[in-house]
N, C-alpha and C. Protein backbone atom coordinates (compact mmCIF):
# COMPACT_ATOMS: atom_id res chain seq x y z
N UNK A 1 5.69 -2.41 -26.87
CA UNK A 1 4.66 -1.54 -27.41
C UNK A 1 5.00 -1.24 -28.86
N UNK A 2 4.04 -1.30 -29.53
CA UNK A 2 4.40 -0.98 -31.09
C UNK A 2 4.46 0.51 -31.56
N UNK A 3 5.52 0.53 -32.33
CA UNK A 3 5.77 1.90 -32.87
C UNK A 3 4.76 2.94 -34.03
N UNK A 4 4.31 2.04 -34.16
CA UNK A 4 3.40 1.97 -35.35
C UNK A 4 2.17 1.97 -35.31
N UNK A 5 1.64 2.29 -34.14
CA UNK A 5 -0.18 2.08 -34.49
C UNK A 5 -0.69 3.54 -33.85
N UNK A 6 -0.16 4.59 -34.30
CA UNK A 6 -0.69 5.46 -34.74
C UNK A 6 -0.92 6.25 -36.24
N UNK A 7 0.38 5.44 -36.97
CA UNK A 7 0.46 5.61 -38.26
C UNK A 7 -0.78 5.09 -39.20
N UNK A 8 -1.10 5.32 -40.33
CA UNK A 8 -2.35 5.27 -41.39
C UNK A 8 -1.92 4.53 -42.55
N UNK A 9 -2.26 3.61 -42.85
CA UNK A 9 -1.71 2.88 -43.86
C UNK A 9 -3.22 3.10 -44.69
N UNK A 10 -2.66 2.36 -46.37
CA UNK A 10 -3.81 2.37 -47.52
C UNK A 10 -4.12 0.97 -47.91
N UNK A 11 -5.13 1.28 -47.92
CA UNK A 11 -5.68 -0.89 -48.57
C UNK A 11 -6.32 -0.54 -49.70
N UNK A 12 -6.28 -1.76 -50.58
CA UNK A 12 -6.82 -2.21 -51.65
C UNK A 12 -8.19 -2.48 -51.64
N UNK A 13 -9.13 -1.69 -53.01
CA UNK A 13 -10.19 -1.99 -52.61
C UNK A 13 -10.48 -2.51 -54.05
N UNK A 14 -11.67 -3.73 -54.39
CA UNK A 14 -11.45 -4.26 -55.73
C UNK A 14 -13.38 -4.34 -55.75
N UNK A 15 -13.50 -4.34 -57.49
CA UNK A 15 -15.25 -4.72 -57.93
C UNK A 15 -14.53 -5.79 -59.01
N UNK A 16 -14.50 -7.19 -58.68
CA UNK A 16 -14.43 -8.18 -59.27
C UNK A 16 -14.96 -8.18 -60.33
N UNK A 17 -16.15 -8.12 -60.28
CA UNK A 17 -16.66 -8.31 -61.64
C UNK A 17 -16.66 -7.03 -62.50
N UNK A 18 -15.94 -5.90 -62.15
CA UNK A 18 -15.86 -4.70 -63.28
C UNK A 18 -14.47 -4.80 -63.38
N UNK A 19 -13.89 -5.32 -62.51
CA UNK A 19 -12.49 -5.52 -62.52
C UNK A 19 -11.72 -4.37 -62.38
N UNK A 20 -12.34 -3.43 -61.31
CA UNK A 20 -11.22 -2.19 -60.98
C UNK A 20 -10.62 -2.62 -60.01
N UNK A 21 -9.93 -2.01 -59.36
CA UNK A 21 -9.02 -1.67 -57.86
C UNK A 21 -8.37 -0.37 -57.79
N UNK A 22 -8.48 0.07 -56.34
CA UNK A 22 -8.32 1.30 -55.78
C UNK A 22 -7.91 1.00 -54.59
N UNK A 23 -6.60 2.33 -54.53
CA UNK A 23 -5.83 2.40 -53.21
C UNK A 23 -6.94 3.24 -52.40
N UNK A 24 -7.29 3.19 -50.78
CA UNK A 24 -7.60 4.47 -50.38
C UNK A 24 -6.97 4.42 -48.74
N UNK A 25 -7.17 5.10 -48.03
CA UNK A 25 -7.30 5.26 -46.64
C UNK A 25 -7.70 4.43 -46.07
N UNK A 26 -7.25 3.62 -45.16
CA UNK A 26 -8.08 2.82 -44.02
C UNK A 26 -8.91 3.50 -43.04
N UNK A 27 -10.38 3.86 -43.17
CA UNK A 27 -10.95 4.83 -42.02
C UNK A 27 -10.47 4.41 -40.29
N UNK A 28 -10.43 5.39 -39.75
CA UNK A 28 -9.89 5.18 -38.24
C UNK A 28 -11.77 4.91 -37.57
N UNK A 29 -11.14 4.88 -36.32
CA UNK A 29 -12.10 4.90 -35.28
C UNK A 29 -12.99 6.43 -35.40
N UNK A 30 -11.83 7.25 -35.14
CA UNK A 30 -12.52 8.52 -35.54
C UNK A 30 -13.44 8.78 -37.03
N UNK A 31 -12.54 8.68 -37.82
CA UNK A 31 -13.39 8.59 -39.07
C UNK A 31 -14.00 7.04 -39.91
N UNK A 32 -15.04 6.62 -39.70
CA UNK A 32 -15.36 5.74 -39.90
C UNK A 32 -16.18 6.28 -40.87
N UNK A 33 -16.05 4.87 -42.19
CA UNK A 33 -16.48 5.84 -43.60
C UNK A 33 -16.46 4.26 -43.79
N UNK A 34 -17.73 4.40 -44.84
CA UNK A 34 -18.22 3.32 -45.61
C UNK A 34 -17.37 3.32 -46.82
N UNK A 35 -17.62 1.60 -47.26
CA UNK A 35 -16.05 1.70 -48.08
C UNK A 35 -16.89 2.56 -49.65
N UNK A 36 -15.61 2.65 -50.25
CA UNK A 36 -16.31 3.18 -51.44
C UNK A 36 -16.42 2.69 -52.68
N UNK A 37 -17.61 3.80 -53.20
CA UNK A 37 -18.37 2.77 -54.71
C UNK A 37 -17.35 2.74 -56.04
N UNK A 38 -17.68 1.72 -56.45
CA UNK A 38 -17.08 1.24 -57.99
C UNK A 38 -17.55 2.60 -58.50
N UNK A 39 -16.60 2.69 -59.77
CA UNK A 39 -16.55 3.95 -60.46
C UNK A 39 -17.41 3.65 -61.56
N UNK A 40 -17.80 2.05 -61.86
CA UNK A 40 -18.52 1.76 -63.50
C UNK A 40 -19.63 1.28 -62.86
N UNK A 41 -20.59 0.21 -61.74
CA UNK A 41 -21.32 -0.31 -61.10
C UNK A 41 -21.94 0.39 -59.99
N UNK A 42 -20.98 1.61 -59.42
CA UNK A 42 -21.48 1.93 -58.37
C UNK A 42 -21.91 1.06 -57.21
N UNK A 43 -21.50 -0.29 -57.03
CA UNK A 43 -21.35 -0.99 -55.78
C UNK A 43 -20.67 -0.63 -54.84
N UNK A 44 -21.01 -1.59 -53.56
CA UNK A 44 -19.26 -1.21 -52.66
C UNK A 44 -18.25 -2.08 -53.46
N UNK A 45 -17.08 -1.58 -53.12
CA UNK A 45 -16.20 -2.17 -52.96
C UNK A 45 -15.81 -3.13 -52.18
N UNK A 46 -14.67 -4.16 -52.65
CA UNK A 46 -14.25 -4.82 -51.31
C UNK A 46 -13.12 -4.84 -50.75
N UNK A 47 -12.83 -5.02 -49.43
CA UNK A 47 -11.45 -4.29 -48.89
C UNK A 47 -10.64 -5.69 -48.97
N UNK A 48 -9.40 -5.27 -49.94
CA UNK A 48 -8.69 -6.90 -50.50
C UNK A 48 -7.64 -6.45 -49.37
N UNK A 49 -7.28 -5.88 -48.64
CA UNK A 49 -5.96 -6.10 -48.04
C UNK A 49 -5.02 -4.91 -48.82
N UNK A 50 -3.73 -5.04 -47.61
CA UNK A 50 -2.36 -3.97 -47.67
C UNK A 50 -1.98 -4.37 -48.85
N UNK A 51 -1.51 -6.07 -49.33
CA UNK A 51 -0.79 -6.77 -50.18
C UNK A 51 -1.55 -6.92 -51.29
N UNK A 52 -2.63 -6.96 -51.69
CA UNK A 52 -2.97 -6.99 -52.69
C UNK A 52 -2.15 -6.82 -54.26
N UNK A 53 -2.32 -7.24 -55.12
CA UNK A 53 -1.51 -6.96 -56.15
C UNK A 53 -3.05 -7.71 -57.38
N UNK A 54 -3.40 -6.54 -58.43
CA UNK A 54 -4.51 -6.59 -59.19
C UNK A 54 -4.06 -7.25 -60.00
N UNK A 55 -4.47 -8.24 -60.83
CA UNK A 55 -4.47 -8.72 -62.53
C UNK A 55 -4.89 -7.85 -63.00
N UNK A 56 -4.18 -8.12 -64.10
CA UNK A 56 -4.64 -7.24 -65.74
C UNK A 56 -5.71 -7.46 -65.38
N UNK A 57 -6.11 -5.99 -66.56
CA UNK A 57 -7.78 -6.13 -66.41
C UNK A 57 -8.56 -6.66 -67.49
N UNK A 58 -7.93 -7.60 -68.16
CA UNK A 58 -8.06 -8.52 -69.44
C UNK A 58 -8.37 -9.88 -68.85
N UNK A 59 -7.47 -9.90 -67.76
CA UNK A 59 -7.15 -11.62 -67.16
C UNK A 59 -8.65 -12.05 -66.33
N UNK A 60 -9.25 -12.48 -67.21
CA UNK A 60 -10.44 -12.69 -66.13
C UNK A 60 -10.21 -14.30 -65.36
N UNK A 61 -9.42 -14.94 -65.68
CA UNK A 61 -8.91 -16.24 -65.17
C UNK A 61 -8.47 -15.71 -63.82
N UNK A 62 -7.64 -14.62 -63.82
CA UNK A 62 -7.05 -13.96 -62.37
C UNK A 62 -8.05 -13.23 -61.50
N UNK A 63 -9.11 -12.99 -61.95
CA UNK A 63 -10.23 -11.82 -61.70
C UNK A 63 -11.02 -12.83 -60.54
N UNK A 64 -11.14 -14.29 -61.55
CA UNK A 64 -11.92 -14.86 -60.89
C UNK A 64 -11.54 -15.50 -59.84
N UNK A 65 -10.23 -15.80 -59.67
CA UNK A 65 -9.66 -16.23 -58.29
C UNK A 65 -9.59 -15.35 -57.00
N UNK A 66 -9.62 -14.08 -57.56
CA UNK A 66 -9.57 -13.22 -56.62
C UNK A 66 -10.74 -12.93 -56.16
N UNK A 67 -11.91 -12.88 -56.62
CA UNK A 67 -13.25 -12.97 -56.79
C UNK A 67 -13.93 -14.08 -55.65
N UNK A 68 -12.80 -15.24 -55.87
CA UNK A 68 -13.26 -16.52 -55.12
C UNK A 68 -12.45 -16.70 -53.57
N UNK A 69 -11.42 -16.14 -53.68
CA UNK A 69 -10.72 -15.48 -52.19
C UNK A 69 -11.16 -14.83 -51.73
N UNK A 70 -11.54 -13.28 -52.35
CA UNK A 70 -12.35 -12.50 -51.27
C UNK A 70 -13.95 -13.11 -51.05
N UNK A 71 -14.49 -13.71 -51.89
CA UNK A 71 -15.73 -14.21 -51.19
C UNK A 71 -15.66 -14.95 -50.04
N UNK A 72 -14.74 -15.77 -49.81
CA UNK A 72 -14.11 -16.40 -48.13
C UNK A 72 -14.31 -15.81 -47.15
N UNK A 73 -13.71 -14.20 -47.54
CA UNK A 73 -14.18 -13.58 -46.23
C UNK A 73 -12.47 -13.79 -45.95
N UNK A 74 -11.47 -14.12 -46.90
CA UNK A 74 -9.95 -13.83 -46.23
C UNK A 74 -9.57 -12.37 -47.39
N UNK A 75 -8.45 -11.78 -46.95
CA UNK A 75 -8.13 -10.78 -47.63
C UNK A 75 -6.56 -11.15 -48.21
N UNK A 76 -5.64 -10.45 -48.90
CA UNK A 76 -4.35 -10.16 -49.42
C UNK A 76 -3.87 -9.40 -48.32
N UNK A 77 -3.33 -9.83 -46.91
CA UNK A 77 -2.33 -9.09 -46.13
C UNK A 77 -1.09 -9.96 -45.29
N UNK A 78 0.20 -9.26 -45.97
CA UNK A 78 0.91 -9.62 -45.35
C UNK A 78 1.83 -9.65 -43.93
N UNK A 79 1.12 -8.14 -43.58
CA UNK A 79 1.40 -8.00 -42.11
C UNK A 79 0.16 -6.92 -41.07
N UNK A 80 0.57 -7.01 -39.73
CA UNK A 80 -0.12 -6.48 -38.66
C UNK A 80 -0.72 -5.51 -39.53
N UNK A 81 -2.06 -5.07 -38.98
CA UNK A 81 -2.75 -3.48 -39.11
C UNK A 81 -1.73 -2.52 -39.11
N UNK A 82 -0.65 -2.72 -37.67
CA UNK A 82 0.12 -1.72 -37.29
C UNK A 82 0.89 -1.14 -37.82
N UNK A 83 1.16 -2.57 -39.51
CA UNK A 83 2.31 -2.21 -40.03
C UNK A 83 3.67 -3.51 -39.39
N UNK A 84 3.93 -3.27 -38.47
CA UNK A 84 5.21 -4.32 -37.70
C UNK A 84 5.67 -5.26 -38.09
N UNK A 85 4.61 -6.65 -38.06
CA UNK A 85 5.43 -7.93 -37.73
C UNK A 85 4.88 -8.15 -39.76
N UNK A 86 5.81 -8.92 -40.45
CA UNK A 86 5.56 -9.27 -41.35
C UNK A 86 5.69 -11.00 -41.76
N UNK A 87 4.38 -11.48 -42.07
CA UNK A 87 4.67 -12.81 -42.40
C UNK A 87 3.33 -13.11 -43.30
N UNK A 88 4.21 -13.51 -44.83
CA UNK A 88 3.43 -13.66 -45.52
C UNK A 88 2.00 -14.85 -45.68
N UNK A 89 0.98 -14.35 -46.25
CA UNK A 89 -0.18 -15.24 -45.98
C UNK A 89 0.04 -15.62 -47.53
N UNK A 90 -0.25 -16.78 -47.88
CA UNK A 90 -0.70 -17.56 -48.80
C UNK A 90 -2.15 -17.49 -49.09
N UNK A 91 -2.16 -17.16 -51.01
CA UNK A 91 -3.01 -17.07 -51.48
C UNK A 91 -2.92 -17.37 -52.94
N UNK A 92 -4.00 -18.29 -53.50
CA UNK A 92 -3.87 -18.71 -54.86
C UNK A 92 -3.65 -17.51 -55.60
N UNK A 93 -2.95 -17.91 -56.65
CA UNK A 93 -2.78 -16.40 -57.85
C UNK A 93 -3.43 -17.30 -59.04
N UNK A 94 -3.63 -18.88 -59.55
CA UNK A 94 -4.30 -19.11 -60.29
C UNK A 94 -5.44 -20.33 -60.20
N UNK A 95 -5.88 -20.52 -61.26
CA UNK A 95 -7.28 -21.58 -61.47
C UNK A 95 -6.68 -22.89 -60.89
N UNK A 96 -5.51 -22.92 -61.42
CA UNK A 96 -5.25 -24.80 -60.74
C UNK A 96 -4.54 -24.56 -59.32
N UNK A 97 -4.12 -23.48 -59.01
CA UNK A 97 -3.75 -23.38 -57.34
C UNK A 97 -5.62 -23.18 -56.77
N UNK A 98 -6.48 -22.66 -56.90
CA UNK A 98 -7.98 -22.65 -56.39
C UNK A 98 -8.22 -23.75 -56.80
N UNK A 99 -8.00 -24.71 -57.58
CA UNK A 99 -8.61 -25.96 -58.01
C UNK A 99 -7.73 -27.02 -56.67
N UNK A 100 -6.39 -26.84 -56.59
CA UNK A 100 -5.92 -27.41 -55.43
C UNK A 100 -6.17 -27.18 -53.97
N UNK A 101 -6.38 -26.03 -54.00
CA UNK A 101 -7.01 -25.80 -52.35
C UNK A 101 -8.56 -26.37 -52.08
N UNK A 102 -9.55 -26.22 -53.45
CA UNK A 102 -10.84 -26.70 -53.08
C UNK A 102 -10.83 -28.72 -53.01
N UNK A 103 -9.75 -29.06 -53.79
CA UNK A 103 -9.57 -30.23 -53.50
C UNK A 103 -9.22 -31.10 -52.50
N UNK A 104 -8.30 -30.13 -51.41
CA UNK A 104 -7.21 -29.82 -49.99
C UNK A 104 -8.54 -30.09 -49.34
N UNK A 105 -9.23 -29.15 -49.25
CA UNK A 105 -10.60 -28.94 -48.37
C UNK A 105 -11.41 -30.10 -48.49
N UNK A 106 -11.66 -30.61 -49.30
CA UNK A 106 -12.64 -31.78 -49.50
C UNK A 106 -12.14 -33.10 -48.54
N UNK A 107 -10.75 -33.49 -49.01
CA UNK A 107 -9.94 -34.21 -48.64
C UNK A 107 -9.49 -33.96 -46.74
N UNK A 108 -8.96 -32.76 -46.54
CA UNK A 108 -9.29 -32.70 -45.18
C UNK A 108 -10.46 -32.59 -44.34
N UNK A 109 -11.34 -31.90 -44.98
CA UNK A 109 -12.52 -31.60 -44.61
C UNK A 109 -12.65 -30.22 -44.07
N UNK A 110 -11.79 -29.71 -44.78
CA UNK A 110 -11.31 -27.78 -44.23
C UNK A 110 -12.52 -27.01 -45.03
N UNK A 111 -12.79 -25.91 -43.76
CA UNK A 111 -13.38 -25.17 -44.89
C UNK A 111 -12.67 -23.83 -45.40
N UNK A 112 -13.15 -23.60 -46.57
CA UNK A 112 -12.87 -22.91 -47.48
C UNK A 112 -11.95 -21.73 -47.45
N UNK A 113 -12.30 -21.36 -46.49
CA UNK A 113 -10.66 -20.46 -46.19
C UNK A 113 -9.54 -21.08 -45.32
N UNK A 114 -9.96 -21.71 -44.97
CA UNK A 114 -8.64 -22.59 -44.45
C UNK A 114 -7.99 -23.52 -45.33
N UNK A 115 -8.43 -23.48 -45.99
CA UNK A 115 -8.26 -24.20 -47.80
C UNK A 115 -7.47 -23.76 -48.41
N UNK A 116 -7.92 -22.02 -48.44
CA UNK A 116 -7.04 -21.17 -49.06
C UNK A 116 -6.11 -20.79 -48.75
N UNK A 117 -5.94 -20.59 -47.58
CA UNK A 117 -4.75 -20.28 -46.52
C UNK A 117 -3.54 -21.22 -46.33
N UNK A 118 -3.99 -22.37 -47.13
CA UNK A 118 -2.57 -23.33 -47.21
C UNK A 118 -1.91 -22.77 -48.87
N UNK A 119 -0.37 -23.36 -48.33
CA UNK A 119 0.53 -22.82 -49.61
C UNK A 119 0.29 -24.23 -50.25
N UNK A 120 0.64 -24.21 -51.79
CA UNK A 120 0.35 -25.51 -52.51
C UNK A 120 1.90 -25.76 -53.25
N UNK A 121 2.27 -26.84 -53.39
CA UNK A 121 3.32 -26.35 -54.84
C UNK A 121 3.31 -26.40 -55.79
């Protein structure tokens, strides 16, 4: 039984194209809360994961990879909800690692997050 899944952890929440990110609360069962709006766009946000780690907010080369990961529908997490088991997920950090995974995919015939989800070297 895990030790850990009553505890509350914080995720990353990002507006790609304004290029913020924000820590907040993961809503529970009990409190279930819509994620929250960009501070410059007033959009939602999107929930990048525990692991997340933002680019400068200059780097739009980095903006846009991240931009192109979370559109997948995969996130930045390296372990359980619970917290527990840790094993890192692979995710491009630049243009020619996303240029290698969309190439991976073509070539296997993977789609797109399973693309991303491979490590490259």
């Amino acid at each position: 039984m895990c030790d850990n899944r009553d505890r509350r952890y914080r995720t990353h929440y990002v507006c790609p194209p304004c290029r913020v990110s924000q820590k907040r609360w993961v809503p529970t069962a009990q409190h279930s809360a819509s994620p929250p709006r960009c501070p410059r766009c007033s959009t939602e946000m999107l929930d990048a994961g525990h692991d997340f780690a933002a680019p400068r907010q200059h780097d739009s080369a980095g903006w846009s990879v991240v931009a192109a990961v979370l559109a997948t529908g995969l996130r930045y997490d390296g372990y359980e909800p619970c917290g527990c088991g840790r094993e890192p997920k692979p995710r491009p950090r630049t243009r020619a690692e996303l240029r290698a995974s969309h190439d991976e995919a073509t070539r296997l015939h993977l789609t797109p997050a399973e693309a991303l989800s491979i490590r490259h070297r």
